[in-house]
Protein backbone atom coordinates (compact mmCIF):
# COMPACT_ATOMS: atom_id res chain seq x y z
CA UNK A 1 -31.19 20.12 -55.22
CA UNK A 2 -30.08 22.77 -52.69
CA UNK A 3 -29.08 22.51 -49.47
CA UNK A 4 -30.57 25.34 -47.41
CA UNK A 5 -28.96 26.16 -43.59
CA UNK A 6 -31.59 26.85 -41.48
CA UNK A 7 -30.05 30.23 -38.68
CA UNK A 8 -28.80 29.31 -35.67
CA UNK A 9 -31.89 29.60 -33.35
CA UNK A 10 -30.89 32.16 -30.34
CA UNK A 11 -31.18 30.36 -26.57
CA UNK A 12 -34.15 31.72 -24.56
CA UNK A 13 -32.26 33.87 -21.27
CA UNK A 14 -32.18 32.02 -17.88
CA UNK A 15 -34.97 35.02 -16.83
CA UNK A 16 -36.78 34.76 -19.49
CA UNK A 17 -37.17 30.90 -18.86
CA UNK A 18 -38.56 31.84 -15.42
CA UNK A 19 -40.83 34.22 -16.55
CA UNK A 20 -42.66 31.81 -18.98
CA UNK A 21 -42.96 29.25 -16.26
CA UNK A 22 -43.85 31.08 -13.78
CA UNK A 23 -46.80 33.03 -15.93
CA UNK A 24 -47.71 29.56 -16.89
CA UNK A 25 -47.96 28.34 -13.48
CA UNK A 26 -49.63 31.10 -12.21
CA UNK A 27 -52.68 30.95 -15.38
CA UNK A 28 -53.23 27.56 -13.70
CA UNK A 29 -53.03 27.65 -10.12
CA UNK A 30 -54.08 31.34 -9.70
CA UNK A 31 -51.07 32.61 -8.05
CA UNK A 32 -49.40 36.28 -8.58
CA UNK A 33 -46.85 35.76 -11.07
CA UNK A 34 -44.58 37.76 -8.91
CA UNK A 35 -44.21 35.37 -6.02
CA UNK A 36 -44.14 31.95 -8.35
CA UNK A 37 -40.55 33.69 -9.81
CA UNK A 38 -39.27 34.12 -6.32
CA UNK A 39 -39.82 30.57 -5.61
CA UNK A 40 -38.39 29.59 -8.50
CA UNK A 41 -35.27 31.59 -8.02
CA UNK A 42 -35.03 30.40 -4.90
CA UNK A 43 -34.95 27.19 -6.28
CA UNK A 44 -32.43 28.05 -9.06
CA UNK A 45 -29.54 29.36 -6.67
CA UNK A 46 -30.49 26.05 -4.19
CA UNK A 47 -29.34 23.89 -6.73
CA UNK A 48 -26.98 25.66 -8.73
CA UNK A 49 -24.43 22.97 -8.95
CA UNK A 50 -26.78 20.38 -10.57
CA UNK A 51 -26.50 20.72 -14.24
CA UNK A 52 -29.39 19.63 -16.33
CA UNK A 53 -29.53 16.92 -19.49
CA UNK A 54 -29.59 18.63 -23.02
């Protein structure tokens, strides 16, 4: 039996991450999309030295 290698999956960007969440959070709480990735950035440079668990 073969072994097959599955590719090396490519890591979503940092803005792209944002963007999802924030569209997400917007769908549900009715917010402009727009001011949900300010916060968010916001949030991002606040904090910049914590580093998260993969």
């Amino acid at each position: 039996m073969l072994k097959t290698t599955e590719p090396k999956r490519k890591q979503p960007s940092l803005k792209a991450l944002l963007r999802s969440v924030a569209s997400s959070t917007a769908v549900e709480t009715g917010q402009s999309v727009a001011q949900i990735e300010q916060k968010l950035q916001r949030s991002t440079q606040r904090f910049a030295h914590i580093k998260l668990a993969r």
